[in-house]
PDB file of N, CA and C in Angstrom:
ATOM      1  N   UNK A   1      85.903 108.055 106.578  1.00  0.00           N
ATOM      2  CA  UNK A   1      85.730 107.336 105.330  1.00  0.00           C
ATOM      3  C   UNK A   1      86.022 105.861 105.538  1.00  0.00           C
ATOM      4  N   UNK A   2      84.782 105.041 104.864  1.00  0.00           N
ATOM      5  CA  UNK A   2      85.787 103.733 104.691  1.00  0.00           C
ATOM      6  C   UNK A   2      86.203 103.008 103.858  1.00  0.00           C
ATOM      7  N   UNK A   3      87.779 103.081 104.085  1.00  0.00           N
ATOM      8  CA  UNK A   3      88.540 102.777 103.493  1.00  0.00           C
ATOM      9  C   UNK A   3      88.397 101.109 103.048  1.00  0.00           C
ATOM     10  N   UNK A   4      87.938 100.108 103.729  1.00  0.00           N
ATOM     11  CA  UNK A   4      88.159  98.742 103.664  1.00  0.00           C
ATOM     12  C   UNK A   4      87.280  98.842 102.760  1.00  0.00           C
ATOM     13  N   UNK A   5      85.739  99.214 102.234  1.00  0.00           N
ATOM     14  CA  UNK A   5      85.168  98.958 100.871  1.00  0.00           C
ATOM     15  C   UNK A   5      85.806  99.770 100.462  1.00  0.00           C
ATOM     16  N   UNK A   6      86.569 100.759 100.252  1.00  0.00           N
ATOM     17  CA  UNK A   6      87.619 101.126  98.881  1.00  0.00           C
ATOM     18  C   UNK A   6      88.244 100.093  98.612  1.00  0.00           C
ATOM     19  N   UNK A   7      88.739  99.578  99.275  1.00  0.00           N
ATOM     20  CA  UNK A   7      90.550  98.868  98.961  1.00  0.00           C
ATOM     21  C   UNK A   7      89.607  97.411  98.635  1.00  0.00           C
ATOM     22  N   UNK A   8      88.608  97.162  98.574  1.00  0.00           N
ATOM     23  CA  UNK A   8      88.121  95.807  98.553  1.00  0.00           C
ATOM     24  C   UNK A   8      88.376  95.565  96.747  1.00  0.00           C
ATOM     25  N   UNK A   9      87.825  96.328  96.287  1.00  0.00           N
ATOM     26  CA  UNK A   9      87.650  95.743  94.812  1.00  0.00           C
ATOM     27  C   UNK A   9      89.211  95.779  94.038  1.00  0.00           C
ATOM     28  N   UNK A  10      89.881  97.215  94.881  1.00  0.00           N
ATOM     29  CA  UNK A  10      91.441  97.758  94.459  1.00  0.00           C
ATOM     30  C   UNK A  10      92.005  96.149  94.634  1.00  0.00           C
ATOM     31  N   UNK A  11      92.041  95.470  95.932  1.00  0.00           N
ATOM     32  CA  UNK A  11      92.956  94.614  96.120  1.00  0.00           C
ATOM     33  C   UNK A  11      93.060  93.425  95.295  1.00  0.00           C
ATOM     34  N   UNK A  12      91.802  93.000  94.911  1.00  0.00           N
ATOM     35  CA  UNK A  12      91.643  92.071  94.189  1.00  0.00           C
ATOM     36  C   UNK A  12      92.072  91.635  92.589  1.00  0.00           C
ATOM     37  N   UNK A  13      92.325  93.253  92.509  1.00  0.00           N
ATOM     38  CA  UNK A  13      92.898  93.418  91.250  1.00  0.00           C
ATOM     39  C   UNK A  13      94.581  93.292  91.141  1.00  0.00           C
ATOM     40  N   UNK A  14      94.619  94.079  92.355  1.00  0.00           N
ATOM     41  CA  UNK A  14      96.468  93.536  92.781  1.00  0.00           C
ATOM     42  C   UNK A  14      96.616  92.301  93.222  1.00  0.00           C
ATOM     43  N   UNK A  15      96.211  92.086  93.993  1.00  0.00           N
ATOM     44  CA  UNK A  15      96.062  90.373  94.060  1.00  0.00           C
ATOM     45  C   UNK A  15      96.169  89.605  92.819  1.00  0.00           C
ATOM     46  N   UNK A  16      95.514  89.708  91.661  1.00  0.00           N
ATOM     47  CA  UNK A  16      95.856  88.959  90.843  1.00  0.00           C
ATOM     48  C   UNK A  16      96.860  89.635  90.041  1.00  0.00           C
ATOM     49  N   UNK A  17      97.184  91.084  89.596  1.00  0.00           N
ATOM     50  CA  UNK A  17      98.352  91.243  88.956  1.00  0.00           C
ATOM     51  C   UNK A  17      99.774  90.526  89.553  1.00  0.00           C
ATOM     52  N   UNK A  18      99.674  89.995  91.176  1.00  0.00           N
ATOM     53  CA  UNK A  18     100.771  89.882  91.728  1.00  0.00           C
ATOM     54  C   UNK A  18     101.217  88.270  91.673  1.00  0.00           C
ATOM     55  N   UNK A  19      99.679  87.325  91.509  1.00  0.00           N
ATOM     56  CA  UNK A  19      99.832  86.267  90.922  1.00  0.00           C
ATOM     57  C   UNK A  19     100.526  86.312  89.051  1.00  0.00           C
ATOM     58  N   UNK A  20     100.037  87.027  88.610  1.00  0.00           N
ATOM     59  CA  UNK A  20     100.388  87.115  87.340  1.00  0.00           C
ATOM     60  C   UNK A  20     102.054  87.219  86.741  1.00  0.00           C
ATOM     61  N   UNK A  21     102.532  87.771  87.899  1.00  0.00           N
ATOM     62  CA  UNK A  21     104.114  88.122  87.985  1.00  0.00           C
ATOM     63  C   UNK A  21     104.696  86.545  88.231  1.00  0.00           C
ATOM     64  N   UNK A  22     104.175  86.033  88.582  1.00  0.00           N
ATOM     65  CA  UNK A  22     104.681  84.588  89.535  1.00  0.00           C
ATOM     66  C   UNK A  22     103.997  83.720  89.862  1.00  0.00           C
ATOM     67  N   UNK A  23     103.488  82.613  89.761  1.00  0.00           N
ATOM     68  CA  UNK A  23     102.885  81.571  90.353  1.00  0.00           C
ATOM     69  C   UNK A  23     103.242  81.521  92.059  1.00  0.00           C
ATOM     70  N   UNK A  24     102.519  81.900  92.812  1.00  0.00           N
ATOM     71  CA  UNK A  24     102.809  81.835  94.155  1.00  0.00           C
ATOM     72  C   UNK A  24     101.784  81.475  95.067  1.00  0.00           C
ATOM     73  N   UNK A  25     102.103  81.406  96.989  1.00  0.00           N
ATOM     74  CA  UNK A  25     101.345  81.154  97.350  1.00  0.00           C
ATOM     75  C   UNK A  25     100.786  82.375  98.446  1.00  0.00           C
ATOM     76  N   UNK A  26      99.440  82.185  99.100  1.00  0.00           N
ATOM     77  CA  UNK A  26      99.248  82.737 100.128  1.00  0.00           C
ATOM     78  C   UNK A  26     100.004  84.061 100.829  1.00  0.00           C
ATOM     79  N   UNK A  27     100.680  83.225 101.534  1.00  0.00           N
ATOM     80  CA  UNK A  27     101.667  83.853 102.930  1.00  0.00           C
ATOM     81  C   UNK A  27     102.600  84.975 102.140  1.00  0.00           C
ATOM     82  N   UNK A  28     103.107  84.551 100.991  1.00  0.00           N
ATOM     83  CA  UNK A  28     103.979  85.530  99.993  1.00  0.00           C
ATOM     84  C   UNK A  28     103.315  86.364  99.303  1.00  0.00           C
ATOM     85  N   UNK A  29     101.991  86.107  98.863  1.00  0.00           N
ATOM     86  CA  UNK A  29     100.650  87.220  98.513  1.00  0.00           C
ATOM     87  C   UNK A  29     100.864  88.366  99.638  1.00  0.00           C
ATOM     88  N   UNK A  30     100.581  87.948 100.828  1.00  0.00           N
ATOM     89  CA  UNK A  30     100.088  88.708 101.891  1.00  0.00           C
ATOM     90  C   UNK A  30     101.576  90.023 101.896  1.00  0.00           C
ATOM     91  N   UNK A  31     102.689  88.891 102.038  1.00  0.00           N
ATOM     92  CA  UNK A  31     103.815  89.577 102.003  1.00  0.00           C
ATOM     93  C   UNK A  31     104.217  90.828 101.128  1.00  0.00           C
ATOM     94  N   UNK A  32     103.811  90.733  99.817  1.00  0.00           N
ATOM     95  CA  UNK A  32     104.444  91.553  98.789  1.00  0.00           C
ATOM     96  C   UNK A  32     103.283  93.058  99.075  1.00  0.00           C
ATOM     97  N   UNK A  33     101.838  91.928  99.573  1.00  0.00           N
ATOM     98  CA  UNK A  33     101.098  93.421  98.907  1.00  0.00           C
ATOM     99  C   UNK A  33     101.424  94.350 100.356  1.00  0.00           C
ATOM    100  N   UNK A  34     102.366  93.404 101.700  1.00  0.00           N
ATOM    101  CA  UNK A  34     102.770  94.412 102.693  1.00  0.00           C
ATOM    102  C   UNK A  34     103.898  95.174 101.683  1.00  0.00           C
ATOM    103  N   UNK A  35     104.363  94.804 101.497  1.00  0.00           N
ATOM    104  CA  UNK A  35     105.837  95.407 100.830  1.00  0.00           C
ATOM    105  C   UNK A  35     104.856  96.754 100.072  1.00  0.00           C
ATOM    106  N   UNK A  36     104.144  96.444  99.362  1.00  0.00           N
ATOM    107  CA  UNK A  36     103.404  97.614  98.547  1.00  0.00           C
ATOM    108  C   UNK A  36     102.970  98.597  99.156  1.00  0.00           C
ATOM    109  N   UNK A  37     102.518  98.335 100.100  1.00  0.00           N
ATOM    110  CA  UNK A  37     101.757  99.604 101.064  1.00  0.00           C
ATOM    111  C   UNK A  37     100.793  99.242 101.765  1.00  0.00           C
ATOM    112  N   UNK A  38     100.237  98.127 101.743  1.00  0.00           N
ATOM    113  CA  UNK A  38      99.200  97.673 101.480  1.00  0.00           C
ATOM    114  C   UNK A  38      99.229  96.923 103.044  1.00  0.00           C
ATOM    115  N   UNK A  39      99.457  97.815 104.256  1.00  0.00           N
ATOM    116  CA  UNK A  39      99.762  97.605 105.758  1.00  0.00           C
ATOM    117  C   UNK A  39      98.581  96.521 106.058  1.00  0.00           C
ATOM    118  N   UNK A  40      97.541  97.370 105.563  1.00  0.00           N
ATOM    119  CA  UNK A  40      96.333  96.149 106.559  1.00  0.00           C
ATOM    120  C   UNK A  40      96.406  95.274 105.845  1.00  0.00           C
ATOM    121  N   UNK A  41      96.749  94.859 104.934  1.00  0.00           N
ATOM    122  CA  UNK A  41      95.927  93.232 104.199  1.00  0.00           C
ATOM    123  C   UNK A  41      97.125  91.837 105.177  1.00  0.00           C
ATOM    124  N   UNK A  42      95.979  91.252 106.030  1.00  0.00           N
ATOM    125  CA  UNK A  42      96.145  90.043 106.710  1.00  0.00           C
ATOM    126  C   UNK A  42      96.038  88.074 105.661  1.00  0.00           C
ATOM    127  N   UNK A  43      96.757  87.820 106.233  1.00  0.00           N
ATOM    128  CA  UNK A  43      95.963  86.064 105.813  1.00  0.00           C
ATOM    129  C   UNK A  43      94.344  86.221 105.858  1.00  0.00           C
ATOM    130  N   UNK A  44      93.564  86.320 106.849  1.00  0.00           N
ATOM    131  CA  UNK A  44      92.807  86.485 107.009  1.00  0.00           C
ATOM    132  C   UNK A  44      91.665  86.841 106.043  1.00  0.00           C
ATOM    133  N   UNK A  45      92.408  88.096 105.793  1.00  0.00           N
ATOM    134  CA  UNK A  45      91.791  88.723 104.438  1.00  0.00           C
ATOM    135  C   UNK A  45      91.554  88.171 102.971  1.00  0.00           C
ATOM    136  N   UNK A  46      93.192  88.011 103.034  1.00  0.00           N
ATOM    137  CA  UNK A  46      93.289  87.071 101.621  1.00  0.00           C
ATOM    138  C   UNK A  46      92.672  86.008 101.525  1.00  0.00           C
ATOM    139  N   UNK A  47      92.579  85.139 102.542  1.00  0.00           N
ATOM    140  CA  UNK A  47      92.235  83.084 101.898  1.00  0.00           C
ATOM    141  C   UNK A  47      91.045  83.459 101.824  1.00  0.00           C
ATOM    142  N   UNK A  48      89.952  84.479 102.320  1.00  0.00           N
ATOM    143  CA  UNK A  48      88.754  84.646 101.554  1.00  0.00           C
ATOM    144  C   UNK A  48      88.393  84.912  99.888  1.00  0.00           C
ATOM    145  N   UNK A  49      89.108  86.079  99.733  1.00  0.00           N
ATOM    146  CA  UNK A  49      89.408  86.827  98.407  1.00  0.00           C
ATOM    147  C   UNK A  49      90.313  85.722  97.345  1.00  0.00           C
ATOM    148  N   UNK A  50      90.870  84.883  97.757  1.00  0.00           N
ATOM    149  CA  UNK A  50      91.705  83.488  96.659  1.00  0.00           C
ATOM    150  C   UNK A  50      90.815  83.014  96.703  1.00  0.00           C
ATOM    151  N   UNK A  51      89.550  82.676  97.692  1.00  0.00           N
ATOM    152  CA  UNK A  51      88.625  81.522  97.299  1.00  0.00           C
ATOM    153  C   UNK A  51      87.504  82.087  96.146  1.00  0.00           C
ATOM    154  N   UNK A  52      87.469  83.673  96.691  1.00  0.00           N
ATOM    155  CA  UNK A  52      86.027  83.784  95.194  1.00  0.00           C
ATOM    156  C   UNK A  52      87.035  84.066  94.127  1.00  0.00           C
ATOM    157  N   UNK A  53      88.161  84.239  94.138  1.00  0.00           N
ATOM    158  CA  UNK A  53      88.502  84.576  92.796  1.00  0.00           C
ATOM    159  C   UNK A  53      89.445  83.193  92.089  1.00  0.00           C
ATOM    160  N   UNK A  54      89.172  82.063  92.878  1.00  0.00           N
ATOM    161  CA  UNK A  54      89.157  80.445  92.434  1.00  0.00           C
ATOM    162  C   UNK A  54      87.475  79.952  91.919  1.00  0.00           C
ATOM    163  N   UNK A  55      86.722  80.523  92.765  1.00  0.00           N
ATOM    164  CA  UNK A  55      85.383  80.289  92.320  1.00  0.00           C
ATOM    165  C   UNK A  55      85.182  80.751  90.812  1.00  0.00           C
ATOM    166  N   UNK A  56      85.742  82.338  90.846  1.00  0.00           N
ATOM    167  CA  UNK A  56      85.022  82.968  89.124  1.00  0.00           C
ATOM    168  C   UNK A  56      85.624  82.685  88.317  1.00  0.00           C
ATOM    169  N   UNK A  57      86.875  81.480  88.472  1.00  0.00           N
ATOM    170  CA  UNK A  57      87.722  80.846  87.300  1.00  0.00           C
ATOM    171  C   UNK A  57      88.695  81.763  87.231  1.00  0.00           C
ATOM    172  N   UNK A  58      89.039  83.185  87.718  1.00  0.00           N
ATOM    173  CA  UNK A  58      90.445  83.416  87.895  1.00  0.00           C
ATOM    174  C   UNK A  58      91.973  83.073  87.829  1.00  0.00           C
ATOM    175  N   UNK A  59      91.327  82.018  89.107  1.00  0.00           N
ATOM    176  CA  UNK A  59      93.060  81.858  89.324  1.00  0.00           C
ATOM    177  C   UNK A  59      92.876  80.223  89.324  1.00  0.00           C
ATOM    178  N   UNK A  60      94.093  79.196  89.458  1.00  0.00           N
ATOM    179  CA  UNK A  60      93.997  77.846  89.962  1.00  0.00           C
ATOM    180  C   UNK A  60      95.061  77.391  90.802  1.00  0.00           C
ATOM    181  N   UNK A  61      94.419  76.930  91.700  1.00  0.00           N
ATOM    182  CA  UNK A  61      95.418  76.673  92.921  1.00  0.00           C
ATOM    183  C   UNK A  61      96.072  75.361  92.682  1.00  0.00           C
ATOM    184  N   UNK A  62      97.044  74.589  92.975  1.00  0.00           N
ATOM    185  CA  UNK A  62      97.364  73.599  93.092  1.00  0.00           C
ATOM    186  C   UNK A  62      98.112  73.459  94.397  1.00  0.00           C
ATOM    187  N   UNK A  63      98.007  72.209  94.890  1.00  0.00           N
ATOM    188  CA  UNK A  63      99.061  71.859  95.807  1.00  0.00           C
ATOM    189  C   UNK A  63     100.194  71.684  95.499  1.00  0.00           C
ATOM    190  N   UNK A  64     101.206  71.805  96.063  1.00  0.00           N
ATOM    191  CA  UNK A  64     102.731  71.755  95.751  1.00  0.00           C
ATOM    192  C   UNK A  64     103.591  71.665  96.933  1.00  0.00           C
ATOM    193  N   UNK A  65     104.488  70.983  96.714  1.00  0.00           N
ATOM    194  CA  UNK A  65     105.402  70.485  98.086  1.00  0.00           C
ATOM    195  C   UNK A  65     106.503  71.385  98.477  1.00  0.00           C
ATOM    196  N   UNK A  66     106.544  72.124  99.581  1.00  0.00           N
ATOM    197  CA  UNK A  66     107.025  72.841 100.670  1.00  0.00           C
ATOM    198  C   UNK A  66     108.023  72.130 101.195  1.00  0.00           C
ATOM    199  N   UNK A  67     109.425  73.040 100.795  1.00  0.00           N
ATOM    200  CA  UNK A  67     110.681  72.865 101.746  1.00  0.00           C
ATOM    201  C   UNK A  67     110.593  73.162 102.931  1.00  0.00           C
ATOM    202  N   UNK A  68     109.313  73.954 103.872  1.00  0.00           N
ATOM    203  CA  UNK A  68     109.501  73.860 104.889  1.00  0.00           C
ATOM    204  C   UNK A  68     108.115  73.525 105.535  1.00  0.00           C
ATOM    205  N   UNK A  69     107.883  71.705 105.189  1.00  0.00           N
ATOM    206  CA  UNK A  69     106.931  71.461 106.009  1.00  0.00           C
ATOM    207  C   UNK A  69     106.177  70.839 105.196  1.00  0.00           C
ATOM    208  N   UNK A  70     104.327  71.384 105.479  1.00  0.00           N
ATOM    209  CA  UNK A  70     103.171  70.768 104.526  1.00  0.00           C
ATOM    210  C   UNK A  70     103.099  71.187 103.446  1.00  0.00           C
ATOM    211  N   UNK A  71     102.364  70.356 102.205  1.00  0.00           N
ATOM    212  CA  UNK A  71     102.123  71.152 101.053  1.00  0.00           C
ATOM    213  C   UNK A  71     101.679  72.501 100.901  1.00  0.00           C
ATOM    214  N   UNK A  72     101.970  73.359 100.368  1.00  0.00           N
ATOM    215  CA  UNK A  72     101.543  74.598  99.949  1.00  0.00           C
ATOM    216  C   UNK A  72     100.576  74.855  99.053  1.00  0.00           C
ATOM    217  N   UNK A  73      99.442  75.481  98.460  1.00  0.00           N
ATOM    218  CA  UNK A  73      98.384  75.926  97.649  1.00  0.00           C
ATOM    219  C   UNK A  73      99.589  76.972  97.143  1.00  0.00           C
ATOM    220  N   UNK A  74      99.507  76.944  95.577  1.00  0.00           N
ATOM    221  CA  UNK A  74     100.193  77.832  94.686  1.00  0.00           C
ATOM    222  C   UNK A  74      98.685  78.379  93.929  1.00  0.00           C
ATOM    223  N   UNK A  75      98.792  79.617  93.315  1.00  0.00           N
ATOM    224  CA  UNK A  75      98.080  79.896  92.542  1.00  0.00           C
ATOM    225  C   UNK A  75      98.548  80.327  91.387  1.00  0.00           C
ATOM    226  N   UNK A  76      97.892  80.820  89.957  1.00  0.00           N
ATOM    227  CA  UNK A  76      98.252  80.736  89.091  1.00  0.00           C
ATOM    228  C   UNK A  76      97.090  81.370  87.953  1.00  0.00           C
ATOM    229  N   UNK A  77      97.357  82.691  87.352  1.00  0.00           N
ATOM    230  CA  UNK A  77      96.279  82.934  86.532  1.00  0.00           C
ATOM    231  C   UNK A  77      95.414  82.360  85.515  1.00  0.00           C
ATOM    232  N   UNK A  78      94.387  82.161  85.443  1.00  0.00           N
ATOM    233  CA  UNK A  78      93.625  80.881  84.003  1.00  0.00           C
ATOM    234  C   UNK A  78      93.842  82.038  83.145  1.00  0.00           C
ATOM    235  N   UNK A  79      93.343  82.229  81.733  1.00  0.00           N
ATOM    236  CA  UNK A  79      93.093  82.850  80.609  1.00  0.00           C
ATOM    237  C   UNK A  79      92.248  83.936  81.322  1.00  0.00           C
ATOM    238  N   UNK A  80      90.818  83.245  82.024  1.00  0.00           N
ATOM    239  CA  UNK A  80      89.839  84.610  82.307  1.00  0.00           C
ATOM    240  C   UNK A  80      90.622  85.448  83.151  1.00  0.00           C
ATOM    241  N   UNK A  81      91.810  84.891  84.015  1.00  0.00           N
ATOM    242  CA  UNK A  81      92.395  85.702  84.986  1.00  0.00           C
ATOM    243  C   UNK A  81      93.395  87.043  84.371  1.00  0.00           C
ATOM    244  N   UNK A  82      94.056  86.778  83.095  1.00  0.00           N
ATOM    245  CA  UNK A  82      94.635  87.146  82.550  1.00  0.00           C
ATOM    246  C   UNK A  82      94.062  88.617  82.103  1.00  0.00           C
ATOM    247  N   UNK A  83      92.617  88.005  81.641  1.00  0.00           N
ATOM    248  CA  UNK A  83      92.070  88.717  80.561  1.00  0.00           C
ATOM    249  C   UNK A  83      91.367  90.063  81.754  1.00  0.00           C
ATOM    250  N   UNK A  84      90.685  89.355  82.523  1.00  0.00           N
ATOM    251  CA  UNK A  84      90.203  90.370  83.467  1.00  0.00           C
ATOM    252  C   UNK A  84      91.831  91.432  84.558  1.00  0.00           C
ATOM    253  N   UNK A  85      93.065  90.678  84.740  1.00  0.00           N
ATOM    254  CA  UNK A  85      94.067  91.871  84.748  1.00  0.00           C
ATOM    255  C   UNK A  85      93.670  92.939  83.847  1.00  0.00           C
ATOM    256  N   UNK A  86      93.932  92.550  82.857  1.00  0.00           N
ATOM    257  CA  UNK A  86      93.965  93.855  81.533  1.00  0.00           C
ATOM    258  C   UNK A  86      92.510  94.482  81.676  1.00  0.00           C
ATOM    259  N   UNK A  87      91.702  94.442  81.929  1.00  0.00           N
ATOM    260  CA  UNK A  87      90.473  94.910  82.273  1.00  0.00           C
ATOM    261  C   UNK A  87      90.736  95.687  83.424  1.00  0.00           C
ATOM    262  N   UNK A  88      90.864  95.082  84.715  1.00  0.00           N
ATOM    263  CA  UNK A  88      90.982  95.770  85.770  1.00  0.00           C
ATOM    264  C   UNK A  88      91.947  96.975  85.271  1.00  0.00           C
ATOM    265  N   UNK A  89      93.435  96.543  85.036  1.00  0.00           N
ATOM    266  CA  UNK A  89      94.040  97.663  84.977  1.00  0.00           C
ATOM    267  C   UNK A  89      93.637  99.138  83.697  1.00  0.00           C
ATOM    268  N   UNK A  90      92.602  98.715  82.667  1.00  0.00           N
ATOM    269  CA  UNK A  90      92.400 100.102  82.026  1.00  0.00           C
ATOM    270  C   UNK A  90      91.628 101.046  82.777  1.00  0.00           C
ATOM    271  N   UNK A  91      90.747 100.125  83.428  1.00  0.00           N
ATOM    272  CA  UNK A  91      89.389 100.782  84.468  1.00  0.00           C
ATOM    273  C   UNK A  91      90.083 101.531  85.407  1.00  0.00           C
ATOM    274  N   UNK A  92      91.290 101.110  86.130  1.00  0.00           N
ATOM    275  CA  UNK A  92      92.111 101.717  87.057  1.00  0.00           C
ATOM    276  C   UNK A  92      92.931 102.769  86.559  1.00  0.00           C
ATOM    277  N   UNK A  93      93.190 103.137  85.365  1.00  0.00           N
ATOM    278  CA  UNK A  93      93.690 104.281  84.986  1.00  0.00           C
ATOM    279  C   UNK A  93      92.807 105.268  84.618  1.00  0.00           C
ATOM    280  N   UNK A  94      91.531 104.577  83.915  1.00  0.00           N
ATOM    281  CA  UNK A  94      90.435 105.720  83.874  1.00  0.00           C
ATOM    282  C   UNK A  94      89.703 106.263  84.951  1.00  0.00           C
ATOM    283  N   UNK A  95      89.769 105.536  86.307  1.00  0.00           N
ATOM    284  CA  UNK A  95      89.435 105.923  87.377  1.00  0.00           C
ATOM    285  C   UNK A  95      90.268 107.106  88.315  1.00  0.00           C
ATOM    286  N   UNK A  96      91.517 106.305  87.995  1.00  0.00           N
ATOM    287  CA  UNK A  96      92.465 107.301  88.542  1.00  0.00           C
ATOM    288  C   UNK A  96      92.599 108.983  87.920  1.00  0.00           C
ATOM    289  N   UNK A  97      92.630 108.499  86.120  1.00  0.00           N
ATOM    290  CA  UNK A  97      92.478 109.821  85.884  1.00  0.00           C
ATOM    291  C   UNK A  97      91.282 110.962  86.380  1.00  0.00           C
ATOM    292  N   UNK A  98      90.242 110.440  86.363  1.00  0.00           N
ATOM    293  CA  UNK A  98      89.163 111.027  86.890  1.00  0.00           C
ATOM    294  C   UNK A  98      89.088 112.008  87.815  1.00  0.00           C
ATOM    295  N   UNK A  99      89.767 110.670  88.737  1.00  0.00           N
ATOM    296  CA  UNK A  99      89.533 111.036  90.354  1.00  0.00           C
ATOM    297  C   UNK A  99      90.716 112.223  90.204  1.00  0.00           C
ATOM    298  N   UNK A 100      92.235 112.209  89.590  1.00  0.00           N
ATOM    299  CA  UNK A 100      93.043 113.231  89.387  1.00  0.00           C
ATOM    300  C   UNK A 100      92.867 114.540  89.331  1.00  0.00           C
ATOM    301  N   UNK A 101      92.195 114.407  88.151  1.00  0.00           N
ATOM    302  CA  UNK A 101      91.804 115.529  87.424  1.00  0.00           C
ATOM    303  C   UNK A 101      91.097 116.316  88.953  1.00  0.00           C
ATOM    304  N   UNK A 102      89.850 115.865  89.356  1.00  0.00           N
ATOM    305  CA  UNK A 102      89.275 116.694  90.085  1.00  0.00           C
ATOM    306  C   UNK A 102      89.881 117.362  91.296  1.00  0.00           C
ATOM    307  N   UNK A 103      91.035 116.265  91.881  1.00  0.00           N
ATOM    308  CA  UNK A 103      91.854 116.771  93.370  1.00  0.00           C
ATOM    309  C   UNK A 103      92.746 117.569  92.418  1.00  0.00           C
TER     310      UNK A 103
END
């Protein structure tokens, strides 16, 4: 099975619930969604997935100054970012139930 188009649309949605908790950046994205379970997701992965979801008005990055070093890119949910969380997450319970029910 592959798993990487599963987890593609999943992540994006955690990705922004995890901005939503906190204005943060990058490297601490990558971090938490390790903490979650979420073993494979690299930098790599992410600075793609922050850029389209800066493109669809999501999120907004700003620069911000770093105690250790160069400025940092923070992100930060807009209204549409907000609004599409609460979206993602009903779809994700009706999915889940679904998929439940049948396993």
């Amino acid at each position: 099975m592959d798993k990487a188009q599963l987890m593609k649309g999943i992540l994006e949605g955690c990705i922004l619930k995890i901005i939503d908790q906190e204005e943060t950046y990058g490297y601490e994205i990558v971090t938490r969604l390790q903490d979650y379970g979420f073993s494979d997701a690299k930098e790599g992965t992410l600075y793609p997935l922050l850029l389209r979801l800066e493109k669809k008005k999501l999120i907004k990055g700003t620069f911000k100054e770093s105690p250790l070093g160069p400025k940092r890119k923070y992100y930060a949910l807009t209204q549409e970012g907000k609004d599409y969380v609460d979206q993602f997450y009903q779809a994700w319970q009706e999915v889940k139930e679904s998929v439940d029910r049948i396993f």
